[in-house]
Protein backbone atom coordinates (compact mmCIF):
# COMPACT_ATOMS: atom_id res chain seq x y z
CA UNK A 1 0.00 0.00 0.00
CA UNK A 2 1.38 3.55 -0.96
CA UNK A 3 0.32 6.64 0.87
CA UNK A 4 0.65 10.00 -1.04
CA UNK A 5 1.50 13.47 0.28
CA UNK A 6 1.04 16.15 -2.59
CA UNK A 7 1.09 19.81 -2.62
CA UNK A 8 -0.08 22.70 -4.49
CA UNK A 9 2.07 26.00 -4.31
CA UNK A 10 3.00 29.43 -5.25
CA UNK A 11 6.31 30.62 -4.11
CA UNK A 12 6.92 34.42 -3.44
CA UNK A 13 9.66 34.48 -5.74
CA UNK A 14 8.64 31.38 -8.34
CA UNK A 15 9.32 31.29 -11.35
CA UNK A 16 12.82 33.39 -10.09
CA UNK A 17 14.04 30.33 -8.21
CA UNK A 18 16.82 28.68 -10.15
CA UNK A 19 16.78 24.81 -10.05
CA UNK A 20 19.20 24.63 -7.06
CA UNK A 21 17.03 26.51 -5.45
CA UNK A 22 13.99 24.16 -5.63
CA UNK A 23 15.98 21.28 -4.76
CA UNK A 24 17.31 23.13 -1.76
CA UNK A 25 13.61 23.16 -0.50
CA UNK A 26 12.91 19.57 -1.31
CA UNK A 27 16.75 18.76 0.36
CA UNK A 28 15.12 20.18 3.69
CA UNK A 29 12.10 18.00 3.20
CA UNK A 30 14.34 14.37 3.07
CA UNK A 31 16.38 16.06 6.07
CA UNK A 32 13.15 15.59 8.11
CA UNK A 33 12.26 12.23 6.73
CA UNK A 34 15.49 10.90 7.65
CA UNK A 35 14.21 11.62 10.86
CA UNK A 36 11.81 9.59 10.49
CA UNK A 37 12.79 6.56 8.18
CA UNK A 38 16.69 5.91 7.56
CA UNK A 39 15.53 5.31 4.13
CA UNK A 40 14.65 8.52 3.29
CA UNK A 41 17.57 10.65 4.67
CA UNK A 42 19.09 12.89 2.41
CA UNK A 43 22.21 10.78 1.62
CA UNK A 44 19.74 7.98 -0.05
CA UNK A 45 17.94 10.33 -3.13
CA UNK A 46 19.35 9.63 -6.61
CA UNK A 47 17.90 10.65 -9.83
CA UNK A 48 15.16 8.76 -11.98
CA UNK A 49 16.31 7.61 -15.34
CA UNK A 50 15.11 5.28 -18.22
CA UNK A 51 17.13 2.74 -16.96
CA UNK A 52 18.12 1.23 -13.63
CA UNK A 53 21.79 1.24 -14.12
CA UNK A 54 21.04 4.92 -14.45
CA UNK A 55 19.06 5.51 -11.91
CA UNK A 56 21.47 4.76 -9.71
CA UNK A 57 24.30 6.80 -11.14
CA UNK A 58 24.13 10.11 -9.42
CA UNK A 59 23.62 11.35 -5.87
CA UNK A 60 21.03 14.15 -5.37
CA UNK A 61 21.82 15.86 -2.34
CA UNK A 62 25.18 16.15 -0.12
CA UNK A 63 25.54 17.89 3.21
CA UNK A 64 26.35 21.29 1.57
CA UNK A 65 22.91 21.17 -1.01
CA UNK A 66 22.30 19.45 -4.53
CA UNK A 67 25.33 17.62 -5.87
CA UNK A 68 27.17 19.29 -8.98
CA UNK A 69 26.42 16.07 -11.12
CA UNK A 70 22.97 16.25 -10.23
CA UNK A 71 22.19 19.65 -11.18
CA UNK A 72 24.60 19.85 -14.20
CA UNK A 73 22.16 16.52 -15.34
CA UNK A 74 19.03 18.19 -14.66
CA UNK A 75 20.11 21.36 -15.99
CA UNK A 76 21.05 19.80 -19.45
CA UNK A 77 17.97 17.87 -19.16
CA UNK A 78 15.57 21.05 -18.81
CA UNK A 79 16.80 23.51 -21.19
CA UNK A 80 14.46 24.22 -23.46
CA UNK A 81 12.19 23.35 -21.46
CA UNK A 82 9.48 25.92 -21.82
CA UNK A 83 6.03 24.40 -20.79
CA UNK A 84 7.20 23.19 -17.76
CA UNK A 85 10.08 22.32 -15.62
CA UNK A 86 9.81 19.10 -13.76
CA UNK A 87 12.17 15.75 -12.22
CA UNK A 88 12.03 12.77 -9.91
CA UNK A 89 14.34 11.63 -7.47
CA UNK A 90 14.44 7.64 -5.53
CA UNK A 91 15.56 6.63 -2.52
CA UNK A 92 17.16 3.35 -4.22
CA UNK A 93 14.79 1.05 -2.68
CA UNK A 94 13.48 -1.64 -5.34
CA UNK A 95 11.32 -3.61 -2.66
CA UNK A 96 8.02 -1.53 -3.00
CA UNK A 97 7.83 -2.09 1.37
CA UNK A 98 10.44 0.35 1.15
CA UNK A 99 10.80 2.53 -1.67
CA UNK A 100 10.12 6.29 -2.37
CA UNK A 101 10.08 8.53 -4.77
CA UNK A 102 9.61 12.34 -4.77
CA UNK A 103 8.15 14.20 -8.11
CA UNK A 104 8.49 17.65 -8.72
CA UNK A 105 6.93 20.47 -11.18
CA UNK A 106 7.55 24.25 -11.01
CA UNK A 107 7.73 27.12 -13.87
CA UNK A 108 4.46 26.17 -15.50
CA UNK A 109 4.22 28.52 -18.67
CA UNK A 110 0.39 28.52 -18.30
CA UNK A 111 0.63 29.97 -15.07
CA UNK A 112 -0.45 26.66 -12.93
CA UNK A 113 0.95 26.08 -9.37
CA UNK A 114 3.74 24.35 -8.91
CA UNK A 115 3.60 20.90 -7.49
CA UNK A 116 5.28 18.11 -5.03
CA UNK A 117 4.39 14.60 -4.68
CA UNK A 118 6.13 12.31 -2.22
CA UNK A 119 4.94 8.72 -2.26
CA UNK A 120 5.78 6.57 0.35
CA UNK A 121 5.27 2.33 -0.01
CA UNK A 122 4.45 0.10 3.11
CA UNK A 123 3.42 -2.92 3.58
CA UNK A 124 -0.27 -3.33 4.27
CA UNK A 125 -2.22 -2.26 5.94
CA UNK A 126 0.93 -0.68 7.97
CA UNK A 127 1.67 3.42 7.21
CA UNK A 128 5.12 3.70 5.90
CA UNK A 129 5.76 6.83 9.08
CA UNK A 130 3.92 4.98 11.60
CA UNK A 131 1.12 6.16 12.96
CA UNK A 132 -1.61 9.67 12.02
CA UNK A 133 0.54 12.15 14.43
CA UNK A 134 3.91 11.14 12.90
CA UNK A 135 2.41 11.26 9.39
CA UNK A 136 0.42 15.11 10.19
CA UNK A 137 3.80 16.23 11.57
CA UNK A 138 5.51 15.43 7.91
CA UNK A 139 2.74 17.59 6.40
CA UNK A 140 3.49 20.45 8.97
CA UNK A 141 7.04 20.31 7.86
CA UNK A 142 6.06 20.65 4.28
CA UNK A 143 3.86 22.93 4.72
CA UNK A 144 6.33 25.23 6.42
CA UNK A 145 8.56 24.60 3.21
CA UNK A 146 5.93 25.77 0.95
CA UNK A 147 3.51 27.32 1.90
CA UNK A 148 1.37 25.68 -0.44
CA UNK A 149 -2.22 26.55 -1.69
CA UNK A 150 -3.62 22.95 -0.06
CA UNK A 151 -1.98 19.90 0.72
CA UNK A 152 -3.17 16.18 1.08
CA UNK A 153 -2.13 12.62 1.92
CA UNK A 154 -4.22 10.04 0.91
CA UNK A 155 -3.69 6.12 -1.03
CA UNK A 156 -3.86 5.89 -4.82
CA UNK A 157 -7.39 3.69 -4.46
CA UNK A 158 -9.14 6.26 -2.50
CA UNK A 159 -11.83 7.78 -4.93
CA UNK A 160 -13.08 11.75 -4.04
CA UNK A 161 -16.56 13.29 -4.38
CA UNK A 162 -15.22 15.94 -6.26
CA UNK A 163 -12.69 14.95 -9.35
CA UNK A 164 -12.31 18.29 -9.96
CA UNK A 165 -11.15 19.29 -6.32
CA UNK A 166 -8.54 17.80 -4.20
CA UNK A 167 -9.14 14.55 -2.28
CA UNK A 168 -9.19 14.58 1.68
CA UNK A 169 -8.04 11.44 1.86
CA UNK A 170 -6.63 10.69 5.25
CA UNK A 171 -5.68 14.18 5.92
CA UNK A 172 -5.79 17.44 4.28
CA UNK A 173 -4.26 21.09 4.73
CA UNK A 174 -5.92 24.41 3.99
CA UNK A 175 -4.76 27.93 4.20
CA UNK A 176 -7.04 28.87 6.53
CA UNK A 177 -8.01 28.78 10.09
CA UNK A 178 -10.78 25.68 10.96
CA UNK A 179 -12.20 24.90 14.20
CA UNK A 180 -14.37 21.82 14.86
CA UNK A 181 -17.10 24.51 14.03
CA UNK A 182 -16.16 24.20 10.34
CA UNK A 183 -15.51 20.38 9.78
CA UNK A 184 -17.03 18.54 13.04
CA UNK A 185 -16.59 15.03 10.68
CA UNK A 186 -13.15 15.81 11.40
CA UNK A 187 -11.02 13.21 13.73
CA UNK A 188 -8.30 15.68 14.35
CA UNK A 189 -7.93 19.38 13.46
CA UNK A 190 -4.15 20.54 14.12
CA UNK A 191 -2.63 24.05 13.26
CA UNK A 192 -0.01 24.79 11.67
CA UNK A 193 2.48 28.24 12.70
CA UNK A 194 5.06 29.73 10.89
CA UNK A 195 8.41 30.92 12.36
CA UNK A 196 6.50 33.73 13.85
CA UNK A 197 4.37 31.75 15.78
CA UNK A 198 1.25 32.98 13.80
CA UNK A 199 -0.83 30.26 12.50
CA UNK A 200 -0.97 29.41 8.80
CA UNK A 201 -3.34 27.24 8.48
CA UNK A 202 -4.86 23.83 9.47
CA UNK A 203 -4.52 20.02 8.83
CA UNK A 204 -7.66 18.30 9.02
CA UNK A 205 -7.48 14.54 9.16
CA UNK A 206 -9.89 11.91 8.67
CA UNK A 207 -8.95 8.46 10.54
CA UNK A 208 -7.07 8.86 13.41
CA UNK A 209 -7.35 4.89 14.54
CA UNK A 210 -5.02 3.79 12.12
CA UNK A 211 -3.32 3.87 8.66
CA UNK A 212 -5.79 5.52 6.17
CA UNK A 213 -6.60 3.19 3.53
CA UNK A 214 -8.94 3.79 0.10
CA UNK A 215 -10.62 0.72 0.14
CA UNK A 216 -12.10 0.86 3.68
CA UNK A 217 -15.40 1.58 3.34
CA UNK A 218 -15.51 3.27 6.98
CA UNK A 219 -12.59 5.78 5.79
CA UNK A 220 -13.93 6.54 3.07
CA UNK A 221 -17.33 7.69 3.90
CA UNK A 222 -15.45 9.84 6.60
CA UNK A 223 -13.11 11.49 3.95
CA UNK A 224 -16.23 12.12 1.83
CA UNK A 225 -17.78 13.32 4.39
CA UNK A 226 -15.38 15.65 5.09
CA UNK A 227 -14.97 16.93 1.20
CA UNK A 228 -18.57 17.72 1.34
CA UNK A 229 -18.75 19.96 4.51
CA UNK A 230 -15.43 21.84 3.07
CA UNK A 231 -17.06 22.24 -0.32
CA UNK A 232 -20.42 23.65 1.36
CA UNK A 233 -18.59 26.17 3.06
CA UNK A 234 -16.49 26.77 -0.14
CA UNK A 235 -13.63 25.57 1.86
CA UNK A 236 -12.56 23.09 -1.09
CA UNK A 237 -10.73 24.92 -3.66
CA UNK A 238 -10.84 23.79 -7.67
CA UNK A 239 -8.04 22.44 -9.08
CA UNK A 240 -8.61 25.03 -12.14
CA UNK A 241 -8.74 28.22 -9.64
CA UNK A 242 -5.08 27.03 -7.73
């Protein structure tokens, strides 16, 4: 089973950030995870190619930032480039229990958001980052990253109300400040502050009793439930308007 974190943002500065820069950001992200799972530290990223000989040819990240072979490879592989800018990175793993992968798309030349997806395999029905606290607090740390426009984690199966909107899943974040008020289907509502101690915005999750999964009838009718109340409060952005 593979569980799914994927953001939505708009940088201050983006599309001004040079390619280093982006993977700086995404470098921070694996510094957390390493925290949480060996086999996502930094040190284990390498670059997706055609072929597995060469996707295991060259090191993303080092302790100083992005490796020189990685970003002189990307960079030759994005020039000319001009509808959008994108790569994936692997932690190496080819048991599915314990691989990852991280995609990534920014400079969109119709004006999109930019967008992360980290997903994470585990062996079911078992959460890849243990249990819903450990998985919210990965979120949080992306979120602080990003910033992003909404977030989610949820399993490939899992099927939304709304295809044009983004999928609760087993947990969601929004830009905005929610109280049980606003989503009472929620099993957990937990803000998120930035540096100032101000909060951005909130993570609402959906299952708290154990690993979220798409094909459980009970979590799904939760996360539904919860897509509806956001939408009827217009909570629930399109994907067109992000």
């Amino acid at each position: 089973m593979s569980h799914e974190l994927k953001l939505r943002f708009r940088l201050s500065s983006d599309p001004r950030l040079t390619l280093r820069d982006h993977l700086f950001l995404v470098q921070k992200l694996t510094r957390f995870l390493g925290t949480q799972d060996a086999l996502l530290d930094e040190s284990a990223w390498l670059l997706a190619a055609d072929t597995k000989e060469d996707s295991y040819r060259y090191l993303v990240f080092d302790r100083q930032g992005p490796t020189t072979a990685a970003l002189s490879v990307l960079g030759q592989e994005l020039e000319g480039e001009d509808v959008i800018k994108s790569f994936v990175i692997w932690n190496g793993q080819l048991a599915k229990s314990q691989g990852a992968s991280i995609s990534y798309y920014f400079d969109r030349a119709d004006g999109a958001a930019s967008a992360l997806s980290l997903t994470l395999g585990s062996k079911p029905p078992a959460s890849r980052l243990g249990p819903w606290s450990a998985v919210a607090s990965v979120l949080s740390e992306a979120v602080k990253i990003w910033r992003p426009l909404v977030a989610t984690v949820d399993t490939q199966k899992y099927v939304r109300v709304f295809p044009d909107r983004p999928a609760v899943g087993w947990m969601i974040y929004l830009p905005t400040i929610l109280t049980e008020l606003h989503v009472p289907e929620a099993q957990a509502l937990i803000g998120v502050a930035d540096e100032g101690d101000q909060q951005m915005g909130t993570i609402v999750v959906s299952v708290v009793d154990g690993p979220f999964s798409g094909t459980d009838p009970e979590h799904v009718r939760s996360a539904n439930a919860i897509e509806v109340r956001l939408v009827d409060q217009d909570l629930l952005p399109r994907y067109i308007d992000l």
